[in-house]
Protein backbone atom coordinates (compact mmCIF):
# COMPACT_ATOMS: atom_id res chain seq x y z
CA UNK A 1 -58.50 174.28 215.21
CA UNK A 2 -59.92 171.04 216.48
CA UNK A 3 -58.72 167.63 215.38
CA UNK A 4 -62.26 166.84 214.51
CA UNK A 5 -62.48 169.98 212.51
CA UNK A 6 -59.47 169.64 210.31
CA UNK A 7 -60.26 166.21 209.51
CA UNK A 8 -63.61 166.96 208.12
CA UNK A 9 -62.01 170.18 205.89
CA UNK A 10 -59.84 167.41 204.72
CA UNK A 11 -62.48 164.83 203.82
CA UNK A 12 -66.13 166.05 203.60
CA UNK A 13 -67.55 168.41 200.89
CA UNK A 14 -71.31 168.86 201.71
CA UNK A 15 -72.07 171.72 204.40
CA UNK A 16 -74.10 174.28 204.33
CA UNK A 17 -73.72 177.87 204.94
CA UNK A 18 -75.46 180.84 206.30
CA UNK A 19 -75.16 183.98 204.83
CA UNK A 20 -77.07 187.82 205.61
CA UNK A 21 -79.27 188.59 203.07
CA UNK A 22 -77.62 191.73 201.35
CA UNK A 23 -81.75 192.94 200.91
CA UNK A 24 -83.22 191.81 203.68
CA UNK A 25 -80.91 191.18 205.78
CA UNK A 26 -82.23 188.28 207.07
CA UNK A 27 -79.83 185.01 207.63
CA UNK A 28 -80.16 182.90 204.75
CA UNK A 29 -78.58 178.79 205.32
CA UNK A 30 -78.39 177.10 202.10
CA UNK A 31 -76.73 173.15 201.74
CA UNK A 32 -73.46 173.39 198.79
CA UNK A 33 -70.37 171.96 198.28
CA UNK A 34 -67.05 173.37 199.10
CA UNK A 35 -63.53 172.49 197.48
CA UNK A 36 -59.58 172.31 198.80
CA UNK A 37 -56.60 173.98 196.55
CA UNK A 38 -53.82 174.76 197.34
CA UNK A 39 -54.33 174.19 200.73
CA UNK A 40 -57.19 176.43 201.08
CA UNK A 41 -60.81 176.32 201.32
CA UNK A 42 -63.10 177.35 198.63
CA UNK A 43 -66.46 178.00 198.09
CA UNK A 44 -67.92 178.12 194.23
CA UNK A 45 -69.78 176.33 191.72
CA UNK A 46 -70.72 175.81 188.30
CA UNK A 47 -70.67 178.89 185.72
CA UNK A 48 -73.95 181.68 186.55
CA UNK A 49 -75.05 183.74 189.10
CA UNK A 50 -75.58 182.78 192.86
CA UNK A 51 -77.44 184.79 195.68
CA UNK A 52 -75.29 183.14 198.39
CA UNK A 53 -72.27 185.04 196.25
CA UNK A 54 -73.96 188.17 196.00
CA UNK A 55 -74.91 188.20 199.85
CA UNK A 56 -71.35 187.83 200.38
CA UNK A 57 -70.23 190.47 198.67
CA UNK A 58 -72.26 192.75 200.64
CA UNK A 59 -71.83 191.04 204.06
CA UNK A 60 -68.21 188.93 203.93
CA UNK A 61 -69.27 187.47 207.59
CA UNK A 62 -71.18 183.75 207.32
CA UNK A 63 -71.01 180.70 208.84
CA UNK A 64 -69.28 177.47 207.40
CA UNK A 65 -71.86 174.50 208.73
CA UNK A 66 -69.63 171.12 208.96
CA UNK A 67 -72.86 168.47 208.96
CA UNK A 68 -70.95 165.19 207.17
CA UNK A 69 -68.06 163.45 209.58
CA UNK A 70 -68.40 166.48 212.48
CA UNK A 71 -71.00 168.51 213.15
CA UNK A 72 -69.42 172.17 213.91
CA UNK A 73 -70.78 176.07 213.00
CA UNK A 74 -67.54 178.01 212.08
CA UNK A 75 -67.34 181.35 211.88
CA UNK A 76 -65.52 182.27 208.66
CA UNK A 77 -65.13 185.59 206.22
CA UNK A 78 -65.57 185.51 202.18
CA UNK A 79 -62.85 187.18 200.22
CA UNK A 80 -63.82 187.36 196.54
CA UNK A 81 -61.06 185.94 193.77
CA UNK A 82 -61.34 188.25 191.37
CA UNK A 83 -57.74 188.19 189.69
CA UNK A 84 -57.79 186.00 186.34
CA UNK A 85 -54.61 184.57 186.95
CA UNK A 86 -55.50 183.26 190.63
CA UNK A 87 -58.24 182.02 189.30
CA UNK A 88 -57.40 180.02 186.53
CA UNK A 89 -55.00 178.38 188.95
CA UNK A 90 -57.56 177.49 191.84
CA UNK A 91 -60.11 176.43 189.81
CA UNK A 92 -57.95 174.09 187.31
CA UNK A 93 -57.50 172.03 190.37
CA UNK A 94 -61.49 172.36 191.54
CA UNK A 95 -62.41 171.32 187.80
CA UNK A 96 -59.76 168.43 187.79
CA UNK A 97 -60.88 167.36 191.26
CA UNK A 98 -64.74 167.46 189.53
CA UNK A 99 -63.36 165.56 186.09
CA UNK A 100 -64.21 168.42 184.10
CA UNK A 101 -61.03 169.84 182.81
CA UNK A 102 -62.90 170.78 179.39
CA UNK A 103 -65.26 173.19 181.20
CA UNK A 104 -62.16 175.27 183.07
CA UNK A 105 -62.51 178.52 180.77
CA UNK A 106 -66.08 178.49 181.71
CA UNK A 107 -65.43 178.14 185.27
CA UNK A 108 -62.85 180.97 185.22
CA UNK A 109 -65.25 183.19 182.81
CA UNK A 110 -68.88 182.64 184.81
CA UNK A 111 -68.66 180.92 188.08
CA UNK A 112 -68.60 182.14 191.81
CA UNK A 113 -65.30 182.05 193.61
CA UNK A 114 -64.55 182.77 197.30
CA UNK A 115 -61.61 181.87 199.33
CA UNK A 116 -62.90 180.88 202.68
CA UNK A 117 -61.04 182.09 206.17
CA UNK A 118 -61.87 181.40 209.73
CA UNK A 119 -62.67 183.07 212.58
CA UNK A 120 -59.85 181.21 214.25
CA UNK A 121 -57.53 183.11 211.88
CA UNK A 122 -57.01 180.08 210.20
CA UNK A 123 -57.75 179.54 206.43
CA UNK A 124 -58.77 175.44 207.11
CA UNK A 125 -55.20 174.33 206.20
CA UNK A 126 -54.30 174.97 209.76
CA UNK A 127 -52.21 178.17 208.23
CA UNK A 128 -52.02 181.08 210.40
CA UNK A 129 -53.63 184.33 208.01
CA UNK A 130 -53.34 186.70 211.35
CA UNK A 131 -50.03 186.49 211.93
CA UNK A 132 -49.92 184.16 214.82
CA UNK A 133 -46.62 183.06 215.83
CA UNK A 134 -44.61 180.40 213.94
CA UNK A 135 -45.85 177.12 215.52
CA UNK A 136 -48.75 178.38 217.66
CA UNK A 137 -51.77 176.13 217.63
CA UNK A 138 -55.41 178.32 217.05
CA UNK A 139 -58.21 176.43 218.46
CA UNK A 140 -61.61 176.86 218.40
CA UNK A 141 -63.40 177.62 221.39
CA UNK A 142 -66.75 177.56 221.88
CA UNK A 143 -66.79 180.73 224.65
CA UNK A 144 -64.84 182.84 222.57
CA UNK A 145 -65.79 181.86 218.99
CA UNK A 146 -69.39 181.15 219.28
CA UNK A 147 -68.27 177.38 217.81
CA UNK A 148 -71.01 174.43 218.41
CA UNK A 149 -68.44 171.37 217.82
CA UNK A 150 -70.07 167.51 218.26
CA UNK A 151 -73.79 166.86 218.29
């Protein structure tokens, strides 16, 4: 993943993303924060019900827009985090990181939460989730990937 890149998963929080519209299939770009734990990317927001979520769970495919310190369009996959447990512990740090620790049993109980990996087989961290050798580099190309990286 590009130098560039990382930084900006390490710094920014404003992108926006496009998703397929689960009934029209049409591409849908909205603007929304996104959130590090763990050493992951995450994607979620406050308790209630979000189309971008439910377009996901029809269509995992979208694209992560970096707009803030890098402009770059990465390919990237939506797993839902369903399991209570996982969740409480990813979100207590996205509510801390927010200065809401009262609201965390809301979070857990209504809000949106998807765990963000890249088409680089990457999950932002620079972690290999493909199985790529210990201490290979993934980069993003922009002939292979589809990846528009600088203005």
């Amino acid at each position: 993943m590009e130098v560039t890149v990382q930084r900006a998963l390490g710094v920014d929080r404003t992108i926006d993303i496009t998703t397929i519209g689960r009934q029209s299939g049409s591409p849908r770009r909205i603007e929304t924060w996104f959130y590090r734990a763990g050493g992951k990317i995450f994607l979620t927001g406050s308790p209630g019900k979000r189309d971008w979520y439910a377009n996901l769970m029809i269509n995992p495919s979208f694209t992560f827009h970096l707009k803030k310190s890098t402009v770059a369009d990465l390919p990237a996959t939506a797993r839902p985090v369903t399991d209570e447990r996982e969740r409480r512990r990813i979100l207590s740090e996205i509510v801390a990181d927010l200065n809401q620790p009262d609201s965390l049993d809301a979070w857990i109980a209504g809000s949106p939460l998807i765990e963000v990996s890249f088409a680089d087989g990457t999950d932002g961290g620079g972690h290999s989730i493909r199985g790529n050798p210990p201490g290979s580099q993934c980069r993003l190309t922009a002939c292979l990937l589809g990846v528009t990286i600088g203005r």
